[in-house]
Every structure is written in C-alpha cells, then in structure tokens.
Protein backbone atom coordinates (compact mmCIF):
# COMPACT_ATOMS: atom_id res chain seq x y z
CA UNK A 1 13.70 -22.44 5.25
CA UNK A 2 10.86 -22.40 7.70
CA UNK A 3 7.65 -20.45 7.32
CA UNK A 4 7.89 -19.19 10.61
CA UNK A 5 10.89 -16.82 9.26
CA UNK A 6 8.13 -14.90 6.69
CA UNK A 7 5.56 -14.04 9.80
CA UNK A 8 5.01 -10.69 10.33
CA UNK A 9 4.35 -9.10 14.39
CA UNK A 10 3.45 -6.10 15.01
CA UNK A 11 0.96 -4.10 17.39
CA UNK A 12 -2.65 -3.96 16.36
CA UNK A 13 -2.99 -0.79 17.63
CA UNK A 14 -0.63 0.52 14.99
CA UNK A 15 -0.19 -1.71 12.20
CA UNK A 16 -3.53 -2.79 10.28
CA UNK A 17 -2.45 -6.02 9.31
CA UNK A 18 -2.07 -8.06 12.66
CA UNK A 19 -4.95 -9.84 13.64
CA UNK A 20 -6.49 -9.05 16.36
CA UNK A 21 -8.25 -11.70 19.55
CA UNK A 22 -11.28 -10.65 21.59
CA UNK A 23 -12.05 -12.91 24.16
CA UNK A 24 -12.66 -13.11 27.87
CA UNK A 25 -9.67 -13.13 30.29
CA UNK A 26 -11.30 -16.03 31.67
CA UNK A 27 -13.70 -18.75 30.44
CA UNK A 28 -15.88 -21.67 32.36
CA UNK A 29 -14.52 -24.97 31.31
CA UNK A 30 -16.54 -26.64 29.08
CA UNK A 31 -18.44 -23.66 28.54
CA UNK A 32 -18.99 -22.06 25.04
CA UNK A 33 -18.14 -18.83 24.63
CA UNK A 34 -17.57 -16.34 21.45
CA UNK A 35 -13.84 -15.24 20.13
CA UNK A 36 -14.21 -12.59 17.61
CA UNK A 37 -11.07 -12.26 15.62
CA UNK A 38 -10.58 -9.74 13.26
CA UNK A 39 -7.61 -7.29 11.05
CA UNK A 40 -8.00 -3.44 11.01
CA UNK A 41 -10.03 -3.10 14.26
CA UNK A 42 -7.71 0.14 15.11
CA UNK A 43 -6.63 1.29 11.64
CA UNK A 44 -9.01 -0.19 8.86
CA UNK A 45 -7.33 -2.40 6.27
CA UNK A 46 -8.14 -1.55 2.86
CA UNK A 47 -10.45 -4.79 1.53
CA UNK A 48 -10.53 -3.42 -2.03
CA UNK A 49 -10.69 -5.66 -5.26
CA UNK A 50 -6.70 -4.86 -5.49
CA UNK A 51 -5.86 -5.31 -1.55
CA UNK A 52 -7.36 -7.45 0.99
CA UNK A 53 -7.28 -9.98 3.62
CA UNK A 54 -8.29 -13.24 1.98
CA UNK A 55 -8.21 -15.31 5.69
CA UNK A 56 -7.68 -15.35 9.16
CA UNK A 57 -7.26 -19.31 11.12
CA UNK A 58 -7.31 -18.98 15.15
CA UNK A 59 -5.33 -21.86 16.96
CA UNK A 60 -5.30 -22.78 20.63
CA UNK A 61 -1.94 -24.15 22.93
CA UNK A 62 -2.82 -25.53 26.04
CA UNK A 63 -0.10 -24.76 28.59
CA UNK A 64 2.27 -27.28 28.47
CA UNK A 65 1.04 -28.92 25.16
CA UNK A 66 3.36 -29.72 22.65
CA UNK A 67 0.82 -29.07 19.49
CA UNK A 68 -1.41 -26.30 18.11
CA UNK A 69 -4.72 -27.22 17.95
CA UNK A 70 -6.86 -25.30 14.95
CA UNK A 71 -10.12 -23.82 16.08
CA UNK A 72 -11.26 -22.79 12.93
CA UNK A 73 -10.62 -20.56 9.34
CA UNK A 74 -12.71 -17.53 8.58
CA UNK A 75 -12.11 -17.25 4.47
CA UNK A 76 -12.93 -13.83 2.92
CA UNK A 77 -13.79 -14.73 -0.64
CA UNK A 78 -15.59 -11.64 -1.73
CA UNK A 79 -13.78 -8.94 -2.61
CA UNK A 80 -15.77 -6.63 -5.04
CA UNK A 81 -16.02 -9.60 -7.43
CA UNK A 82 -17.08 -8.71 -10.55
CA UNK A 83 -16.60 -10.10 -15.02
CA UNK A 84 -15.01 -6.88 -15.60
CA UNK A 85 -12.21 -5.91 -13.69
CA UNK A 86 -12.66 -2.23 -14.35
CA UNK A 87 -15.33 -2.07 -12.41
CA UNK A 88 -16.05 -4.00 -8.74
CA UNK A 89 -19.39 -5.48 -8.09
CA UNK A 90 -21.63 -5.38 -5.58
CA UNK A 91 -20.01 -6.88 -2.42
CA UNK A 92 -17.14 -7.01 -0.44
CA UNK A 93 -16.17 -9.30 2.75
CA UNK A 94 -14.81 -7.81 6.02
CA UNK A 95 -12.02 -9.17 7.77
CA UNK A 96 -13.68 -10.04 10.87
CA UNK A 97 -15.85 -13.13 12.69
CA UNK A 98 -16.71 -15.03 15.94
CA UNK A 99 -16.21 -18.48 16.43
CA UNK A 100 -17.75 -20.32 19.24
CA UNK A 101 -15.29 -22.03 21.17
CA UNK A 102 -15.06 -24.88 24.29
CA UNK A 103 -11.80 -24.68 26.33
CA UNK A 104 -11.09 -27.80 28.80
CA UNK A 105 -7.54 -25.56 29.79
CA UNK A 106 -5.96 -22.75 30.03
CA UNK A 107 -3.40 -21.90 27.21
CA UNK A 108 -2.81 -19.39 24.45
CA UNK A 109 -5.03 -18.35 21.41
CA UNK A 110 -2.71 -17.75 18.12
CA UNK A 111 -4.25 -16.01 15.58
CA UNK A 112 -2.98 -15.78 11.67
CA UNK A 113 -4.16 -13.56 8.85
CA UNK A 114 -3.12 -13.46 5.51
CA UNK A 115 -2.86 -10.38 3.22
CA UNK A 116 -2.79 -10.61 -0.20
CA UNK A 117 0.04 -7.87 -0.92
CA UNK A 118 1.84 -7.98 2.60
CA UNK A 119 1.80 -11.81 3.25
CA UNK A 120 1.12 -13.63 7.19
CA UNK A 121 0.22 -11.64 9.90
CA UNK A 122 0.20 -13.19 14.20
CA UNK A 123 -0.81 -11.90 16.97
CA UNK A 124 -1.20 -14.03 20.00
CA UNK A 125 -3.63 -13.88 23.69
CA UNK A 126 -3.29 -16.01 26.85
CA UNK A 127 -6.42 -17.39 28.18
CA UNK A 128 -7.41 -18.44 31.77
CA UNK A 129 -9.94 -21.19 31.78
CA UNK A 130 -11.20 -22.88 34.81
C-alpha cells in the first residue's frame, strides 16, 4: 500500500479540491519571487466548521533530481472555531497563500492539499528558471 494510490487529480478549473500553482513561467536564478498556491480559485471550496481544507505543502523537483524538495506548508487552523459547536465563531481561514521562493534550476512545482471529507488533492506546474 502506497499513499500515492489515495491521491486525487483532477482539473482546477472544474473540481474545487485540486490545488492550484501561480507562478511565473520563468524565474531569475537566485532571484526571489512569490508562488501563491491556493484550492477553490475557480469553484470555491466550502471552508465551513463541517468541511474544509486544513493544508496545502508545495514541493519543488529539479529536472533530473531524484528527490522532492519541500518549500513550505500553509496550515489552515481556523475554521469557525468556536466552545459550542452549534454555533461557529468569529473566523474562518481561506485556503490560499504565497510563499517566497529561490530557484537555482529549472524543475517542477508539486502542490498537495488536504480536505478534511475528500482526502489529498495534486496538481503539478513546470518551471523555467535561468
């Protein structure tokens, strides 16, 4: 059993679960530059008390490397938070966030999301950097 197997694909554009990777098609090396990832940029995901997405991790693959390198976790811990569960309180998180990022080579940015009721969600972007 691999977790692999239990990774849900999809298009972003249609399915509001799969993360999705905003960066530029090329970056300076060396250079930082933001990477928003977020879930439900097309078709809004829920974030209520009873359904949200509680994290998204973005990973980079330089081309020909053998290993995933993890760029960083955005956690989503509030989500309507409240002592009685009949009624939510005052806040609630938003599945989306940029990290700054350095790139000495080109490669692929992985993103992963996790949804409470619908488990792991990937979506994937090749970058040019040079």
């Amino acid at each position: 059993m691999q977790l692999g197997n239990y990774v849900q694909t999809g298009d972003w554009k249609g399915e509001k679960h799969v993360p999705v990777i905003e960066a530029p098609e090329k970056a300076a090396v060396g250079e930082a530059f933001c990477l928003t990832v977020s879930v439900g940029k097309e078709i809004p995901h829920p974030n209520t008390a009873a359904h949200y997405i509680k994290w998204i991790k973005l990973y980079f693959v330089a081309d020909g490397g053998k290993f995933a390198v993890e760029l960083g976790t955005l956690s989503f811990d509030s989500h309507g938070d409240s002592a009685s569960p009949e009624t939510p309180g005052p806040a609630f998180t938003e599945p989306s966030g940029c990290l700054k990022v350095k790139l000495s080579q080109s490669g692929t940015l992985i993103a992963q999301s996790y949804c409470n009721i619908h488990g792991l969600w990937e979506n994937s972007a090749a970058i040019k950097v040079g």
